[in-house]
Protein backbone atom coordinates (compact mmCIF):
# COMPACT_ATOMS: atom_id res chain seq x y z
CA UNK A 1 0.00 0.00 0.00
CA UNK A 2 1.40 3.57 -0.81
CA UNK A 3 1.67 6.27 1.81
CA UNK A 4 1.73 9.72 1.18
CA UNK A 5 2.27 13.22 3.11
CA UNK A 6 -0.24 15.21 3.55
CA UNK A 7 1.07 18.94 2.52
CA UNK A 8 0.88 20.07 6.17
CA UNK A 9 3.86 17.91 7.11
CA UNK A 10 5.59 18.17 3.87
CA UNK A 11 5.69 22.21 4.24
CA UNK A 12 6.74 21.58 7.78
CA UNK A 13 9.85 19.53 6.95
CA UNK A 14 10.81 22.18 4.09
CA UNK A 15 10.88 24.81 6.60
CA UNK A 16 12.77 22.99 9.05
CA UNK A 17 15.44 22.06 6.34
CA UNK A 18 15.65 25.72 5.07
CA UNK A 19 16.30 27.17 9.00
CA UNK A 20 19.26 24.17 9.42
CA UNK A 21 20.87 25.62 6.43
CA UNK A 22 20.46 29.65 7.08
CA UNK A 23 21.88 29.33 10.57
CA UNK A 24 25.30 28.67 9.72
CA UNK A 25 25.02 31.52 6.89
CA UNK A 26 24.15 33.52 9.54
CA UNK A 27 26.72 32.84 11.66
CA UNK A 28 29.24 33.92 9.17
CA UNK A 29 27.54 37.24 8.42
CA UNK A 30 27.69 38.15 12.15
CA UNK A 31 30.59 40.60 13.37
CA UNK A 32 33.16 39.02 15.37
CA UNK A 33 32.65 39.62 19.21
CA UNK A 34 34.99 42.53 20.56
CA UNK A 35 37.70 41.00 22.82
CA UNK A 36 36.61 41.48 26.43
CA UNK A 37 38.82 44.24 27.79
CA UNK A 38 39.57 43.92 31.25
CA UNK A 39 38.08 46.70 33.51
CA UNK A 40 41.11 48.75 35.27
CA UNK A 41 41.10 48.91 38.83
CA UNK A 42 39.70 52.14 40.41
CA UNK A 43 41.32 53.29 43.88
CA UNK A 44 38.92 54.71 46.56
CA UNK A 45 39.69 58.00 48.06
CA UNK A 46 41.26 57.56 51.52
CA UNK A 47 38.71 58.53 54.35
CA UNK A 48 40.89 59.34 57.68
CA UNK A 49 39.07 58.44 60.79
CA UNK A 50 40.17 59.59 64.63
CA UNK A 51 37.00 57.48 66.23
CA UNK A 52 39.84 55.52 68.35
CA UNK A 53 41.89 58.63 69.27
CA UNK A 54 44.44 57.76 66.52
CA UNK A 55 44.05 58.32 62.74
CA UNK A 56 43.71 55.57 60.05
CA UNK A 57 41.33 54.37 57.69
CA UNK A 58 37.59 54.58 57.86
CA UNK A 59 37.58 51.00 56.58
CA UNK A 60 39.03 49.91 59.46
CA UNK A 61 37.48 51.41 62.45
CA UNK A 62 35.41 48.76 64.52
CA UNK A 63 33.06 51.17 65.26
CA UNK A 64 29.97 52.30 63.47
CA UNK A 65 31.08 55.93 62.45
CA UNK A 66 30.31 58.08 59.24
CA UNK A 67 32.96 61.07 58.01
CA UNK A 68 31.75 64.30 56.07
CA UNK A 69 34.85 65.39 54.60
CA UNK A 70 35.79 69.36 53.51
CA UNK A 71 35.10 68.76 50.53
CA UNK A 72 31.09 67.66 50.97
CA UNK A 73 30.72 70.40 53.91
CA UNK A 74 31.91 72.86 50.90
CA UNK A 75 29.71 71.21 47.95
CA UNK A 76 26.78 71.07 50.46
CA UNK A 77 27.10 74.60 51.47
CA UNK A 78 26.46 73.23 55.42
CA UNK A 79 26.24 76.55 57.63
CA UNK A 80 25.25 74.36 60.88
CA UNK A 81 24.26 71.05 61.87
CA UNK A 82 20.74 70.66 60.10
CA UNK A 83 22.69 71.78 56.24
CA UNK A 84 24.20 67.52 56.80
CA UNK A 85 22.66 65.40 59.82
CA UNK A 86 20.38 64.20 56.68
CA UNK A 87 23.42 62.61 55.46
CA UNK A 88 24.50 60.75 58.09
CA UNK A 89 22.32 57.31 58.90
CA UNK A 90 20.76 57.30 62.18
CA UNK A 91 21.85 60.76 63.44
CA UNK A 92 18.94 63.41 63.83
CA UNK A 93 19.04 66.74 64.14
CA UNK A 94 16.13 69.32 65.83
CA UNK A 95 17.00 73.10 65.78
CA UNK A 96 14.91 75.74 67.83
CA UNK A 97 15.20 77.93 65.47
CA UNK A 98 17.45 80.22 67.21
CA UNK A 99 21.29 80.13 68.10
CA UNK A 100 22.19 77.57 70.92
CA UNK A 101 18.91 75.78 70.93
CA UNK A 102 19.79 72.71 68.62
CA UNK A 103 19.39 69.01 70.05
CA UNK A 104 20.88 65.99 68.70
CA UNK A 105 19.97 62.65 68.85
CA UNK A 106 21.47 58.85 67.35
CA UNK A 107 19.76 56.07 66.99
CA UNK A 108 16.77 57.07 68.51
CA UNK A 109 18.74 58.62 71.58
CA UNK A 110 18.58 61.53 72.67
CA UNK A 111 19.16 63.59 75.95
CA UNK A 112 15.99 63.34 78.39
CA UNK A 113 17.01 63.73 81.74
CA UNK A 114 19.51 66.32 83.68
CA UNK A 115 23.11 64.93 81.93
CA UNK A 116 24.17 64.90 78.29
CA UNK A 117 24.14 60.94 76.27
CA UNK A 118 26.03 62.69 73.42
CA UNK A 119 29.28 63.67 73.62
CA UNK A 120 30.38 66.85 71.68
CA UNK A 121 34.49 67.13 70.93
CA UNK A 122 36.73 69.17 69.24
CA UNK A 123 39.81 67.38 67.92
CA UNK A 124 40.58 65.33 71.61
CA UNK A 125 38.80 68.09 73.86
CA UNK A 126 35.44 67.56 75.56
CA UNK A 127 33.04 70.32 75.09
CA UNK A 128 29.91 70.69 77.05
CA UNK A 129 28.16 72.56 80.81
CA UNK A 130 29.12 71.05 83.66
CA UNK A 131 25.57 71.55 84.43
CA UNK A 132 21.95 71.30 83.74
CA UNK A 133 21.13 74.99 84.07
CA UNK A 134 18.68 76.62 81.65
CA UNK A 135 18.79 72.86 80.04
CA UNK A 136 22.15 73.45 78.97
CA UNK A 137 23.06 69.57 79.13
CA UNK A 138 20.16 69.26 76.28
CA UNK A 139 22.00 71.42 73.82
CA UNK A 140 24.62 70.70 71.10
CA UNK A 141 27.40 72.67 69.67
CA UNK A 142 26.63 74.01 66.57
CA UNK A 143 29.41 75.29 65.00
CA UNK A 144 30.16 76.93 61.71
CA UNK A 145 31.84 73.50 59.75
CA UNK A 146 34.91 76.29 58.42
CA UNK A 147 38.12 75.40 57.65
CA UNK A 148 37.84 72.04 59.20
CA UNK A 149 39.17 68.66 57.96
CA UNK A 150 36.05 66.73 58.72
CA UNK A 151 33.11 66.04 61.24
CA UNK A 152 32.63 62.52 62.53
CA UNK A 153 29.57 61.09 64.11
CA UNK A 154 30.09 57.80 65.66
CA UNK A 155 27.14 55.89 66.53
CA UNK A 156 26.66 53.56 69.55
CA UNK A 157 27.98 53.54 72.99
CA UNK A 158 31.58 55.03 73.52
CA UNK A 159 31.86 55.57 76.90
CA UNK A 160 35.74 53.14 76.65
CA UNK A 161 36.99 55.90 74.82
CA UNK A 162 35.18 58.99 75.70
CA UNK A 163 33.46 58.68 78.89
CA UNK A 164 30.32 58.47 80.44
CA UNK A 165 28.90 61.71 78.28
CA UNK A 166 29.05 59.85 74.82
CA UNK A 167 26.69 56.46 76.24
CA UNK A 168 24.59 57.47 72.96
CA UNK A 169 27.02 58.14 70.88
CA UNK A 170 29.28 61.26 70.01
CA UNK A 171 30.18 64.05 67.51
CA UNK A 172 33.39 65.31 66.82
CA UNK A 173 35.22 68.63 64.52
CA UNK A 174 38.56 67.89 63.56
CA UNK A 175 40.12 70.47 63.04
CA UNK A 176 43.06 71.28 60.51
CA UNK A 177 46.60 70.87 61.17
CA UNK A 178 49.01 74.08 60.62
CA UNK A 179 51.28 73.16 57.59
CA UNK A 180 54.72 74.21 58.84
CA UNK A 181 55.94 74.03 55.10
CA UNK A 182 53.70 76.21 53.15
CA UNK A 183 52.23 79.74 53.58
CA UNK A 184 48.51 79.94 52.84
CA UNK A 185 45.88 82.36 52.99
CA UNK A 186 42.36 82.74 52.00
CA UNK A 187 39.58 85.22 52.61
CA UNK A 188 35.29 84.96 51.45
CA UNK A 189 32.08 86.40 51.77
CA UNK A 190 28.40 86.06 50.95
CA UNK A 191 25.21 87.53 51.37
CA UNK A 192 21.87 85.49 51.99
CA UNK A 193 18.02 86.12 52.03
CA UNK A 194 15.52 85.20 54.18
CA UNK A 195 11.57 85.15 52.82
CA UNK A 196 9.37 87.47 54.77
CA UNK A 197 12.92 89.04 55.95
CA UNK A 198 13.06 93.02 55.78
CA UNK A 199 16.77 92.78 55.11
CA UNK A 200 19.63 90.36 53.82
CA UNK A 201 22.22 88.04 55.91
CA UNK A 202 25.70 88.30 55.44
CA UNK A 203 28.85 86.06 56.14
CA UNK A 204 32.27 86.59 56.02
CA UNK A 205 34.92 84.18 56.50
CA UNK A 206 38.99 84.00 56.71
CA UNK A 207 41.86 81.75 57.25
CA UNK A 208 45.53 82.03 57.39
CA UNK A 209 48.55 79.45 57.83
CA UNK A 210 52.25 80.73 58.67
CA UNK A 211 55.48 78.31 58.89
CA UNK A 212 57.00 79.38 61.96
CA UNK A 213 59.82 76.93 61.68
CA UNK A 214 60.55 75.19 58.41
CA UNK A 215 59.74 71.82 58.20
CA UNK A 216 58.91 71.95 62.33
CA UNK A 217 56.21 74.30 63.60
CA UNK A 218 53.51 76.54 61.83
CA UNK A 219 50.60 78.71 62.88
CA UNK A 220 47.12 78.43 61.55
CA UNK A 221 43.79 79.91 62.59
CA UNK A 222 40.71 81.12 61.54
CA UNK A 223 37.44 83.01 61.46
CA UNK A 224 33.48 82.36 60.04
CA UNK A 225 30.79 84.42 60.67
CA UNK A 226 27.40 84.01 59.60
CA UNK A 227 24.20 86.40 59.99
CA UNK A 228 20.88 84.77 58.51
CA UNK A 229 18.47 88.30 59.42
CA UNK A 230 15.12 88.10 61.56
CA UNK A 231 11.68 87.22 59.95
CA UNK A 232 9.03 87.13 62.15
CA UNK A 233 7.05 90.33 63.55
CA UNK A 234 6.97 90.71 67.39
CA UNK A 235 5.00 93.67 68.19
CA UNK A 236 4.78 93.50 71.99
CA UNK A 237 8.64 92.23 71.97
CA UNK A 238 11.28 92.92 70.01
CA UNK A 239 10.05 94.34 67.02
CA UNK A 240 10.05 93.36 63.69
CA UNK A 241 11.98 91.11 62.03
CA UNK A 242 13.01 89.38 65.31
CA UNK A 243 14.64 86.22 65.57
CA UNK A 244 17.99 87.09 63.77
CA UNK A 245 21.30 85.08 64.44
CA UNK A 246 24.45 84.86 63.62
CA UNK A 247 26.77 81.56 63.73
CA UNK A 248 30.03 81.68 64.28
């Protein structure tokens, strides 16, 4: 008996046989693959930490501790505390809206009773009241971030290192070191606005460094002042346009 295929099948095989051929042509036609070029390692910027009173690399401290260099306080344009605590995880900052009425808190922690949890330093020295007068224990430093190296915010207990005052956690300025090999000096200024403000801010700013002794001893210090002006109306008080400060 004779068997035939039904056209279905016989277009199906055609097709198939067609594809098997016009892959390899393909093939050919296609572009050689570009040689994989091997990606160049990139170094990391160095990030200089003194959370264990000696510096070395962030990478390395055990502690939990985050490092806003010069160069970030300058490209955020950070007056005061609130201008970076955003930046920082876990560290929260609450301002009063006037000079020396800013609170800090990590981690949730912040000063409730009569002594400070946070401990405030510039390079190695403690700053902070001795007592609890007018709240003063409550209140953080807020200083104008100029000419500074960095500002570190270490998170966690540190009271080891640092004391009983920095149970929550501390904040630290470093400061820069005088150069005793090069002569620097550099001046600024700005003004500011203020909505709802009958008159402008101003700041002003200057630093200096002098070798004293080559190679051995140099000078350096420095000065920041900035006025944001008043913007609220006190009648009764102090007038208008009350409320005005000026960081330093």
């Amino acid at each position: 008996m004779r068997k035939t295929l039904s056209p279905s099948l016989l277009a199906s095989a055609i097709t198939l046989c067609c594809m098997a051929l016009a892959a390899p042509a393909l093939a050919q036609d296609s572009p050689p693959a570009a040689a994989h070029k091997s990606a160049e390692p990139v170094e990391l910027e160095r990030v200089v930490a003194t959370a264990q009173k000696r510096s070395e690399n962030v990478m390395e401290v055990a502690s939990a501790v985050s490092v806003i260099n010069e160069e970030r306080l300058k490209a955020l344009g950070a007056t005061r505390l609130t201008d970076f605590s955003a930046y920082v995880p876990g560290f929260q900052v609450d301002s009063g809206g006037a000079p020396g009425q800013t609170t800090m808190a990590l981690r949730g922690v912040a000063p409730l009773g009569g002594g400070s949890i946070i401990g405030t330093y510039i390079d190695e020295t403690p700053i902070g009241p001795s007592s609890n007068k007018q709240r003063a224990t409550s209140y953080a430093l807020d200083l104008l971030p100029y000419d500074v190296q960095s500002v570190e915010v270490l998170r966690g207990p540190q009271g080891t290192l640092y004391g009983a005052s920095a149970m929550g956690g501390l904040f630290k300025y470093i400061t820069k070191s005088a150069d005793p090999d090069a002569f620097e000096f550099r001046a600024g200024m700005d003004v500011n606005a203020t909505r709802e403000a009958g008159k402008a801010g101003n700041g002003v700013r200057t630093a200096f460094n002098v070798p004293l002794v080559e190679g051995k001893l140099g000078l350096r210090a420095s000065f920041s002042r900035q006025g944001t002006p008043g913007y609220v109306d006190q009648p009764d008080l102090s007038g208008s346009d009350a409320r005005d400060s000026n960081g330093y």
